[in-house]
Protein backbone atom coordinates (compact mmCIF):
# COMPACT_ATOMS: atom_id res chain seq x y z
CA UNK A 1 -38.37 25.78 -7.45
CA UNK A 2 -35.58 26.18 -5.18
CA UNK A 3 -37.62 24.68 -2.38
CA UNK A 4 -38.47 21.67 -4.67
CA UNK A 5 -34.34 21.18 -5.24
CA UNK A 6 -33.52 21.50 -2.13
CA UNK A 7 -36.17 19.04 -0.77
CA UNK A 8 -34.62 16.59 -3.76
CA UNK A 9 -30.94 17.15 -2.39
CA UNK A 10 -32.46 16.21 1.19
CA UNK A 11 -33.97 12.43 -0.30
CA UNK A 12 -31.03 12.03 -2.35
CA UNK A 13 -28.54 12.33 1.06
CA UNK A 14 -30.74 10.36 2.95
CA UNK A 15 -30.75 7.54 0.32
CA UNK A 16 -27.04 7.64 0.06
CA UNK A 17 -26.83 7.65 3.91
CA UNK A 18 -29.41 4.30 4.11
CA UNK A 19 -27.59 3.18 1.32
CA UNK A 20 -24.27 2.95 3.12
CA UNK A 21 -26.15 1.99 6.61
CA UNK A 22 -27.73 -0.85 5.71
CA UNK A 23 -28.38 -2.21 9.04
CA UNK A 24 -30.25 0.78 10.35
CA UNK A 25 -32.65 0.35 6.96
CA UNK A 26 -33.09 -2.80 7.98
CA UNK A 27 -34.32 -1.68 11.31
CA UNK A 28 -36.65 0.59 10.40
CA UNK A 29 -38.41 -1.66 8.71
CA UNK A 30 -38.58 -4.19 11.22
CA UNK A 31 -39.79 -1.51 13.30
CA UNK A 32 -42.32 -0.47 10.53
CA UNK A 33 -43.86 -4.02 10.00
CA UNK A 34 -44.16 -4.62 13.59
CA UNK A 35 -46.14 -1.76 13.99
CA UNK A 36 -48.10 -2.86 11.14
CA UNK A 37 -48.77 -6.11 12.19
CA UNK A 38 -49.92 -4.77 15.67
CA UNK A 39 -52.26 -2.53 14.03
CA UNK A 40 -53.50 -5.47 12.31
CA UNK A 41 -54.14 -7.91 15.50
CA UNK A 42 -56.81 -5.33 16.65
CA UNK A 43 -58.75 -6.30 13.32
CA UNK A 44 -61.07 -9.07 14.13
CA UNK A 45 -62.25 -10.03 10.01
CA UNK A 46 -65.39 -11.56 11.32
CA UNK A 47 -66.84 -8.57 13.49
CA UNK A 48 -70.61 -8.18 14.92
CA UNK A 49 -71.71 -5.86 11.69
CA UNK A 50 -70.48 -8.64 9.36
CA UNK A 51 -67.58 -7.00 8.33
CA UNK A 52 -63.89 -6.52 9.60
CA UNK A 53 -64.08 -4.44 12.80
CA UNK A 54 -61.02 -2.28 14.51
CA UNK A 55 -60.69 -2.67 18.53
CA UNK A 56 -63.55 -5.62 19.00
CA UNK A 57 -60.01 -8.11 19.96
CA UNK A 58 -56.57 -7.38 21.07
CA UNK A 59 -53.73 -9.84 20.77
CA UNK A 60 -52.82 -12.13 23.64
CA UNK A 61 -49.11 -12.48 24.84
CA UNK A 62 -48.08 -15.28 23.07
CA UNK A 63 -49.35 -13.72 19.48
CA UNK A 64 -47.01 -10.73 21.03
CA UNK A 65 -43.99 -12.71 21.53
CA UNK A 66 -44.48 -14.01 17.89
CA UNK A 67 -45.06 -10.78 16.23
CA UNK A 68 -41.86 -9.17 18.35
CA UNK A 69 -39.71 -12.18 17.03
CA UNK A 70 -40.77 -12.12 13.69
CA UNK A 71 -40.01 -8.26 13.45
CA UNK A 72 -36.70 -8.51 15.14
CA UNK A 73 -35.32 -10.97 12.75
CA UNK A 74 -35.84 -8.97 10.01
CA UNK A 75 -32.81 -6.82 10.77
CA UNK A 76 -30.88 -9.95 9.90
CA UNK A 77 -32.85 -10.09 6.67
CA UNK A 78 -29.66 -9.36 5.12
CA UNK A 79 -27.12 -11.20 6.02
CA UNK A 80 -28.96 -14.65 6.77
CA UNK A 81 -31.97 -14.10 4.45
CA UNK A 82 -32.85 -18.01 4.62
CA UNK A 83 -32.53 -18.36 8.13
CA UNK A 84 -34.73 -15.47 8.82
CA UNK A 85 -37.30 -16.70 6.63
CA UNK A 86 -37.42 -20.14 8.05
CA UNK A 87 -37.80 -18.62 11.61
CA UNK A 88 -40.45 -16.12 10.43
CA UNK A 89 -42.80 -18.77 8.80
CA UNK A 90 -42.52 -20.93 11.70
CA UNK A 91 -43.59 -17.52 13.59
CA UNK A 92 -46.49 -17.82 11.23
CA UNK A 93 -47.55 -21.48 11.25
CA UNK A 94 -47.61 -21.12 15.10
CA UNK A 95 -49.81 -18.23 14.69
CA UNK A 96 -52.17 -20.13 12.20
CA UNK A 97 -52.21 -22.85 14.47
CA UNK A 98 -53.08 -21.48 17.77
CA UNK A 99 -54.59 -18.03 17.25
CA UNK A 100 -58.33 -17.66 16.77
CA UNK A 101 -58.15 -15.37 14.87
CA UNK A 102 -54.92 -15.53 14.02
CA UNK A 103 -52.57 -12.41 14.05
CA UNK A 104 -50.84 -11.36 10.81
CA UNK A 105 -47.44 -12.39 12.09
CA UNK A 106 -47.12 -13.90 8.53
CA UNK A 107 -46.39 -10.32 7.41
CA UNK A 108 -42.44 -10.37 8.39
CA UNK A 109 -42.44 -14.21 6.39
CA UNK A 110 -43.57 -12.12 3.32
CA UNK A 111 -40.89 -9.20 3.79
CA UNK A 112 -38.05 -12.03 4.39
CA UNK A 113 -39.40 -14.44 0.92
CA UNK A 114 -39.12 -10.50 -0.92
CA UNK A 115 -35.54 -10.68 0.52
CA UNK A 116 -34.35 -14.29 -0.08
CA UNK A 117 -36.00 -13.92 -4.17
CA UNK A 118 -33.87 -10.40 -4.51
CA UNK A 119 -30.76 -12.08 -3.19
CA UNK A 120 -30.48 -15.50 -4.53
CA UNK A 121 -30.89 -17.03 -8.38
CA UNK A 122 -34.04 -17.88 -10.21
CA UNK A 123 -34.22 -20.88 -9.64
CA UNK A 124 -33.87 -20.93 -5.49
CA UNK A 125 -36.60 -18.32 -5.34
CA UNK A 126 -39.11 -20.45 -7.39
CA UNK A 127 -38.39 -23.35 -5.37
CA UNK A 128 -38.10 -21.82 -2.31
CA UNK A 129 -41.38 -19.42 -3.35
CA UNK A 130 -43.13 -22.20 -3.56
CA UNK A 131 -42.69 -24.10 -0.74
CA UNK A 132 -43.37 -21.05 1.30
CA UNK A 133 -46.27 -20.30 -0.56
CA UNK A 134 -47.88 -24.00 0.15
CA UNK A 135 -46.96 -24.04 3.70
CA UNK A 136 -48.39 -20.65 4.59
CA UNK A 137 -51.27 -21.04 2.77
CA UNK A 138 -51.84 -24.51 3.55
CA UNK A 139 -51.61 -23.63 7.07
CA UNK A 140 -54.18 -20.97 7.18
CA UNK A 141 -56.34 -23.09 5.35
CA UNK A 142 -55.80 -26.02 7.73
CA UNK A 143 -54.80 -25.14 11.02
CA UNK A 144 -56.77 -21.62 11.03
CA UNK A 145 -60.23 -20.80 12.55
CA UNK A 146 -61.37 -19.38 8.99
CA UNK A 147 -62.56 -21.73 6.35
CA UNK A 148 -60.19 -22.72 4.00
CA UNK A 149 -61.83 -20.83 1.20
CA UNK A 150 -61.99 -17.18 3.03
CA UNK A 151 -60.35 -13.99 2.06
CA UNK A 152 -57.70 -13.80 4.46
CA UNK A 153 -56.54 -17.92 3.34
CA UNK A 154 -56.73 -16.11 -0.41
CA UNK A 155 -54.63 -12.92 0.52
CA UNK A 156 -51.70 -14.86 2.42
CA UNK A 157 -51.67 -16.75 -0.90
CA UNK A 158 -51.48 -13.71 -3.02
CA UNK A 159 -49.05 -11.97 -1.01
CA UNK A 160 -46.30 -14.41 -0.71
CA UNK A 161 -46.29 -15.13 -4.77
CA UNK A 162 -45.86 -10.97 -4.84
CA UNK A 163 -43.29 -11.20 -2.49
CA UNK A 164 -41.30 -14.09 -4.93
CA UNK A 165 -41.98 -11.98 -7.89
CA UNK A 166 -41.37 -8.80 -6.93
CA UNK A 167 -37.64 -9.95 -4.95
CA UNK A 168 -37.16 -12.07 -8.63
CA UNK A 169 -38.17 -9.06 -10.62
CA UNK A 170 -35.51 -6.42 -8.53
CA UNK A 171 -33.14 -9.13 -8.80
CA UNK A 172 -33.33 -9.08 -12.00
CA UNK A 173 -33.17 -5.55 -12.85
CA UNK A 174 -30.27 -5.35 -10.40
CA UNK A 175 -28.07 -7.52 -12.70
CA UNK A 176 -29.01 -6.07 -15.62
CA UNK A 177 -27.48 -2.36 -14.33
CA UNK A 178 -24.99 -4.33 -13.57
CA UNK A 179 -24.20 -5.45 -17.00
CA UNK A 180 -24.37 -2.15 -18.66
CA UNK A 181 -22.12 -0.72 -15.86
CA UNK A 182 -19.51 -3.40 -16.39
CA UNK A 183 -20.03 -3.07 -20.17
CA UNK A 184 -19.45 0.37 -20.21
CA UNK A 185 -16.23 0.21 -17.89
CA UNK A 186 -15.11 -2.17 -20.03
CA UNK A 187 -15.49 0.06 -23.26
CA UNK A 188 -13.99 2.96 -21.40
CA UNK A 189 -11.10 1.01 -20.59
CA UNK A 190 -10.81 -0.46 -23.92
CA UNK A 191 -11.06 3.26 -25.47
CA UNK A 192 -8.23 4.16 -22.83
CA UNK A 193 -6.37 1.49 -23.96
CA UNK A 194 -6.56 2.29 -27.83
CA UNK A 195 -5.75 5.91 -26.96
CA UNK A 196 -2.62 5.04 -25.39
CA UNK A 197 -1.69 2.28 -27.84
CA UNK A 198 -2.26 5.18 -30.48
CA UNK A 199 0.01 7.38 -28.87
CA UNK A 200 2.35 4.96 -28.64
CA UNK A 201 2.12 4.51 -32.41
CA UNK A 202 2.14 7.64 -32.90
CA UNK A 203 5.37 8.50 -30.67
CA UNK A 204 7.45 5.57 -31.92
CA UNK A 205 6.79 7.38 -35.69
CA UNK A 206 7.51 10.84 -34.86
CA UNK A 207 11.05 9.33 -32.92
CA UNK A 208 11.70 7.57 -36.13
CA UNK A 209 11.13 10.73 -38.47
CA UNK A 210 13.53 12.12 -36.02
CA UNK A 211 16.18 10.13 -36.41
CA UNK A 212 16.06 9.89 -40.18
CA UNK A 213 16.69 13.81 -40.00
CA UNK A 214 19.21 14.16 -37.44
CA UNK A 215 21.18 11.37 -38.53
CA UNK A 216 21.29 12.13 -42.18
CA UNK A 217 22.24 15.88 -41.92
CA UNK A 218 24.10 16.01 -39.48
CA UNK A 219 26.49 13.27 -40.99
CA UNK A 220 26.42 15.86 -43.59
CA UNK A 221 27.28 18.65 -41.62
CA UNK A 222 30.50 16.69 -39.54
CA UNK A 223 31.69 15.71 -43.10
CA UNK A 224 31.35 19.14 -44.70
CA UNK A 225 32.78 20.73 -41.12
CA UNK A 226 36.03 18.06 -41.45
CA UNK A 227 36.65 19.08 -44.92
CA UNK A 228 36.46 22.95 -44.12
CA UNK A 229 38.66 22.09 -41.26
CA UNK A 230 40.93 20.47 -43.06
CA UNK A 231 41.66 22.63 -46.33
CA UNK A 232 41.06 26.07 -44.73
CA UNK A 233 43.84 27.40 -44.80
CA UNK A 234 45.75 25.90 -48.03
CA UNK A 235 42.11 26.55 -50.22
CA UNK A 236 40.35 28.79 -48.48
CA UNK A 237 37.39 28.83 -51.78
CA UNK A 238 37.30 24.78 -50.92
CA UNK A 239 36.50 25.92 -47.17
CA UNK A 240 33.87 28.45 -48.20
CA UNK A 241 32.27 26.00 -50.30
CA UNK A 242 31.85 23.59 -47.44
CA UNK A 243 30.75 25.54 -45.54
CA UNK A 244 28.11 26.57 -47.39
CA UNK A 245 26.94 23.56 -47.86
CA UNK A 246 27.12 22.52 -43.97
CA UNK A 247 24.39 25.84 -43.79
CA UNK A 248 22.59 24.53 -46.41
CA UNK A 249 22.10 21.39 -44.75
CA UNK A 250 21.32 22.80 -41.26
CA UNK A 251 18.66 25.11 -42.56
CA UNK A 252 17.20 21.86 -44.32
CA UNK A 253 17.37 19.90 -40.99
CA UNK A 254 15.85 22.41 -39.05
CA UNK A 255 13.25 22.67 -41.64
CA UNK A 256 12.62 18.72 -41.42
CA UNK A 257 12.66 19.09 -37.53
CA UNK A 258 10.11 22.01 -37.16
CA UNK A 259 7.78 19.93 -39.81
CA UNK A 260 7.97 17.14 -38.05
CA UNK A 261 7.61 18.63 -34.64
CA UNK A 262 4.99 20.92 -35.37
CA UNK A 263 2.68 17.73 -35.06
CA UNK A 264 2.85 17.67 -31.36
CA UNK A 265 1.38 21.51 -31.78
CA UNK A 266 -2.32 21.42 -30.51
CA UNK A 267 -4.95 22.08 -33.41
CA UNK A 268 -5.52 25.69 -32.21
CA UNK A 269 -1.51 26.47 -32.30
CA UNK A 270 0.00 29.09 -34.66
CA UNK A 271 2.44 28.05 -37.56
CA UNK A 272 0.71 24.98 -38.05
CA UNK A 273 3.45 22.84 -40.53
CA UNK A 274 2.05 23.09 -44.25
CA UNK A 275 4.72 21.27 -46.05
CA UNK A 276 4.17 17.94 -47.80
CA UNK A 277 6.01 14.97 -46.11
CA UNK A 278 9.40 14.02 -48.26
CA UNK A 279 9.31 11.30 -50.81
CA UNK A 280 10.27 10.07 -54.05
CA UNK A 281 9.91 13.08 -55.93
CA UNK A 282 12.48 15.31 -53.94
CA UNK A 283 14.88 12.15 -54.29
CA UNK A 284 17.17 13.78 -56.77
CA UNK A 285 17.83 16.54 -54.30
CA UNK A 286 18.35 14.29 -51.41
CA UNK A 287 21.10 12.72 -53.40
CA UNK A 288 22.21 15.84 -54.42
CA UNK A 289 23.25 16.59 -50.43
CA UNK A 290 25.47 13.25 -50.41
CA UNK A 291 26.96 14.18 -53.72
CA UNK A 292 28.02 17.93 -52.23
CA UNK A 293 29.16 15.69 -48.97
CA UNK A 294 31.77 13.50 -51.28
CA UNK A 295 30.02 10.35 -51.52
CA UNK A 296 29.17 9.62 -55.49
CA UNK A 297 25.74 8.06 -55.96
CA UNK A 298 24.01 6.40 -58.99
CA UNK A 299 20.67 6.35 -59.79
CA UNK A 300 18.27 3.95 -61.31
CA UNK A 301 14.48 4.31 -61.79
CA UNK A 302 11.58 2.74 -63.10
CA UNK A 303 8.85 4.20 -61.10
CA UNK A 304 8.38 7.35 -62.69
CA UNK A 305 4.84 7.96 -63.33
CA UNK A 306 3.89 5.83 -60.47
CA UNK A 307 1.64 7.51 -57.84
CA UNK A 308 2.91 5.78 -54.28
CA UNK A 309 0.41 6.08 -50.92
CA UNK A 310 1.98 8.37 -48.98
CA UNK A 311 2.97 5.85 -46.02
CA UNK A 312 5.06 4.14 -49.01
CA UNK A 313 6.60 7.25 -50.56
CA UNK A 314 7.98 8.53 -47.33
CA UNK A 315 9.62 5.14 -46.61
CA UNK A 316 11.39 4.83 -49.32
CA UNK A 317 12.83 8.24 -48.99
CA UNK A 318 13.81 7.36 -45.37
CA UNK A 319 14.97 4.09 -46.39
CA UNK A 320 17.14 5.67 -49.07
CA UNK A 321 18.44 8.67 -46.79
CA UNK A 322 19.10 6.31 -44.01
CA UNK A 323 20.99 3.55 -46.08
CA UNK A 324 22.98 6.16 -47.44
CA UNK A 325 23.83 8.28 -44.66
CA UNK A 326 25.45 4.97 -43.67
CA UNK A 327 26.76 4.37 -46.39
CA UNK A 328 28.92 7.82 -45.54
CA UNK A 329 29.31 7.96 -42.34
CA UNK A 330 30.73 3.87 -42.05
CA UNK A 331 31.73 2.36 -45.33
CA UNK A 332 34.90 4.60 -45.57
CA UNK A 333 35.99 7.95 -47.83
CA UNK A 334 36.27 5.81 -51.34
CA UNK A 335 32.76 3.84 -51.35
CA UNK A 336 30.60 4.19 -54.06
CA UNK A 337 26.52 3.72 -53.82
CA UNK A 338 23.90 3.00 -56.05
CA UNK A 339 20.43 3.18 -55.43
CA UNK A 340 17.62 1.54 -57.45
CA UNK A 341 13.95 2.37 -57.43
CA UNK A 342 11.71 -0.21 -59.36
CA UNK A 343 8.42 -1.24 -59.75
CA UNK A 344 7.69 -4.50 -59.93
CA UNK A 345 3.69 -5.62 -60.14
CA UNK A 346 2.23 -4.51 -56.66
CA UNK A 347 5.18 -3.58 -55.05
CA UNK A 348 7.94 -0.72 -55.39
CA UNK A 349 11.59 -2.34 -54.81
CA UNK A 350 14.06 -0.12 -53.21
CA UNK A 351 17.85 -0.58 -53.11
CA UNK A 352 20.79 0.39 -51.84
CA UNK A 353 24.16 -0.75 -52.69
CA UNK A 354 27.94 0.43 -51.24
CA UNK A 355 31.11 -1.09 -52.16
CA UNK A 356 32.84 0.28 -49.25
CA UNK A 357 35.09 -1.96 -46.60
CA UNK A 358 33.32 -3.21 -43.42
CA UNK A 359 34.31 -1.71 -40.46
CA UNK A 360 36.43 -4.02 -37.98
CA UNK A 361 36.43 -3.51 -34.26
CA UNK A 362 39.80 -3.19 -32.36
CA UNK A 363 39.70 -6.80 -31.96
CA UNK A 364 39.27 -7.05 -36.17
CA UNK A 365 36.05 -8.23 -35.91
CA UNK A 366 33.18 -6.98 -37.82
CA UNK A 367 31.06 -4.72 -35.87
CA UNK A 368 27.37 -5.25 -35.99
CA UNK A 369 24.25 -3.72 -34.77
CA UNK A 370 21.26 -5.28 -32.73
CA UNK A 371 20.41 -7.12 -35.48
CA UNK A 372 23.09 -8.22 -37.12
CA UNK A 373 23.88 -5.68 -39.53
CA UNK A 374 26.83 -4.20 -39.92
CA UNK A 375 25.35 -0.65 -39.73
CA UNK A 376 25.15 1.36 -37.21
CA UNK A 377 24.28 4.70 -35.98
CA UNK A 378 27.28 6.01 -34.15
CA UNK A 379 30.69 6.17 -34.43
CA UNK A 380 30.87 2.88 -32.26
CA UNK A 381 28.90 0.37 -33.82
CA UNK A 382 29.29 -2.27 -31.93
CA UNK A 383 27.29 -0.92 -29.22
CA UNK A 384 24.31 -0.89 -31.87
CA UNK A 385 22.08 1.06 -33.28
CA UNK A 386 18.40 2.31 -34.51
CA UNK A 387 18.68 3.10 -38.33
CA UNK A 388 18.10 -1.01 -39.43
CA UNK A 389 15.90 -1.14 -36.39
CA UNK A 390 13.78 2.10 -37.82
CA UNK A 391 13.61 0.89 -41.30
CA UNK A 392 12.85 -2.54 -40.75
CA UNK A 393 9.66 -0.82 -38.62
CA UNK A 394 8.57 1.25 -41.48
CA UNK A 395 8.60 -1.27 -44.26
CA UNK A 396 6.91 -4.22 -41.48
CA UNK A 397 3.86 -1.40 -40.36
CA UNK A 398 2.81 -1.53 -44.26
CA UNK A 399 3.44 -5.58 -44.79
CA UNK A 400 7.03 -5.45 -46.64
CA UNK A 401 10.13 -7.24 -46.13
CA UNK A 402 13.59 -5.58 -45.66
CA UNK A 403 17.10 -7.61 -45.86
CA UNK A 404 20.24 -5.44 -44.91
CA UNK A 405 23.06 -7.87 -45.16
CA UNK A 406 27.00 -7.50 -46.50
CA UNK A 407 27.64 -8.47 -50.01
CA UNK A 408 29.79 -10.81 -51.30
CA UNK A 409 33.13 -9.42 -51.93
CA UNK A 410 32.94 -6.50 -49.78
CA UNK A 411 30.26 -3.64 -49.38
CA UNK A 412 26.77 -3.86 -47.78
CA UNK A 413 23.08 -4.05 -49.60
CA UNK A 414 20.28 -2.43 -48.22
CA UNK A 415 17.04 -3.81 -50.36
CA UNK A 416 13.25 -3.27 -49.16
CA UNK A 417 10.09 -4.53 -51.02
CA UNK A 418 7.15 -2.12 -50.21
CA UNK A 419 3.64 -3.34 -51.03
CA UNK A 420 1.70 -0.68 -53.45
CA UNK A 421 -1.37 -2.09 -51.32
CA UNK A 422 -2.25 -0.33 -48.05
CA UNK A 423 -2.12 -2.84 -44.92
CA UNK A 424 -5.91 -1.72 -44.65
CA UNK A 425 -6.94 -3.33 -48.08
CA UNK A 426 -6.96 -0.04 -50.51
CA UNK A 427 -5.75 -0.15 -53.74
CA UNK A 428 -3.87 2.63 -55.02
């Protein structure tokens, strides 16, 4: 067995070596058919015992020269395969003509018609095939000292249509490995391509989810930290109350950011996160944390009762905590927010409204964000910032609308219209 493999590793190098030396193939076989062809000149078909004879005839010089010119231009098979096979069927026809009997110098014609049908289209080797075909055949049937109905006549006939059909055939099969190699690089590049437009996806949510969290508690945290700061040491029960509520609010952040984290783990990874994603039912507690924080919320409902796909649920709760940690940390220490949750047919209509003051710039003009909201996401809005840009994201990836625009008379209005239909087509 281990003979066998090794013997199998030997052909396998040498093809790859011929394979990348394709001259030195070429070569060979030029050397290999002249040999042949030699041989063959010693044959006289028509011997004494009435059958083909070896060494009763041996080739003159000038059926040398042909044989020697038709073998030597097969190296260039190649690289001028038309060329080579109109010199090595004139080789032929001169043989044919003059040689009595004629030597098989018709042999390298044969190899280069194999090479012009594996190299060129369908319809060049049929037309091409052809016309070699007639003119060999026609010439050993004319021009040679057999008659025009003998064996030999018959064979150079049957040889050159093998040679068309066997070049046509490889051809063929060449192109069609061809295909399947291109059509599989093509679906491994289009599977590369998903994969990285999924992770993509699948980055751009995860950065969201992080910035709903971080933004909303720690807003909560620098408010609850200011007041603590600030009434310390007049109300020191005031201060511990804050800041108990600035460690409630870290411990829920951190719990948000190791959830949301812990989907980058790998599948195998310990501490796998096994808490639901937030949504509408955990709203009254997320309003609870702006209440603690000094903002005063209202709430209206109509959905209650109503099972929401997940992907909707969780974007209305990040709609709502987003819109209101806004609401705190820009519309200024008096506003007032109300938030409405209503179902209305297919679709679950979310609201947010703040009566607070816009915020100027130093130049007392409105700042906005990148799109034109007056939100932002820092304590200089006019640079912009990502919390519009996030929710209008969410609600677009499942086929909503979102407006965020200031209302008349002062205050902003958040308002998104989720579809209760998944983008995919299923009902819920």
């Amino acid at each position: 067995m281990r003979g066998v493999t090794s013997l199998g590793n030997r052909v396998g190098r040498g093809r790859r070596w011929l394979r990348e030396h394709p001259l030195a193939f070429d070569g060979a076989l030029a050397l290999a058919v002249l040999v042949c062809m030699v041989v063959g000149s010693f044959v006289d078909p028509h011997g004494h015992r009435h059958g083909p004879s070896f060494g009763e005839r041996t080739p003159d010089a000038r059926s040398v020269l042909l044989m020697l010119t038709g073998a030597a231009a097969l190296v260039w098979r190649r690289r001028r395969p038309l060329p080579v096979l109109l010199l090595t069927g004139a080789a032929g026809v001169v043989e044919y003509a003059e040689g009595d009997p004629a030597a098989p110098v018709a042999m390298s014609a044969v190899i280069a018609l194999y090479t012009v049908a594996s190299r060129t289209d369908r319809p060049t080797t049929w037309r091409v095939g052809l016309l070699t075909m007639t003119v060999l055949t026609g010439a050993a049937m004319l021009l040679g000292a057999a008659p025009w109905y003998s064996q030999e006549n018959l064979g150079v006939f049957a040889w050159t249509g093998m040679a068309a059909a066997a070049g046509d055939a490889v051809r063929s099969r060449r192109a069609f490995v061809d295909a399947i190699r291109e059509r599989a690089e093509r679906a491994e590049r289009t599977r590369e391509e998903e994969a990285r437009r999924r992770v993509a996806e699948e980055r751009l949510r995860i950065a969201r989810d992080l910035h709903d969290v971080v933004a909303h508690h720690i807003a909560l945290v620098n408010v609850q930290a200011g007041v603590a700061a600030h009434v310390m040491d007049k109300r020191p029960d005031q201060a511990k109350e804050a800041l108990a509520h600035v460690r409630e609010a870290s411990r829920s952040a951190l719990g948000e950011l190791r959830a949301t984290v812990g989907l980058l783990r790998q599948s195998g990874d310990p501490e796998a996160p096994t808490e639901p994603a937030p949504g509408l039912a955990v709203l009254d507690e997320l309003l609870a944390t702006f209440r603690h924080a000094g903002l005063p919320v209202d709430l209206a409902r109509t959905d209650r009762g109503t099972t929401l796909p997940a992907a909707v649920d969780l974007a209305a709760y990040r709609i709502i905590q987003e819109a209101l940690t806004n609401v705190r940390k820009h519309a200024g220490p008096d506003a007032k927010a109300e938030v409405s949750v209503v179902r209305v047919g297919r679709t679950v209509e979310v609201t947010v409204l703040d009566d607070g003051a816009p915020a100027t710039a130093p130049d007392g003009a409105a700042h906005r964000d990148g799109h034109g909201d007056r939100h932002g996401d820092g304590p200089d809005r006019g640079h912009g910032g990502h919390g519009l840009i996030g929710m209008r994201e969410r609600v677009t990836a499942l086929g909503g609308s979102l407006t965020a625009a200031p209302r008349y008379g002062g205050g902003f209005r958040v308002h998104a219209i989720l579809p209760l239909t998944a983008p995919t087509g299923e009902a819920t």
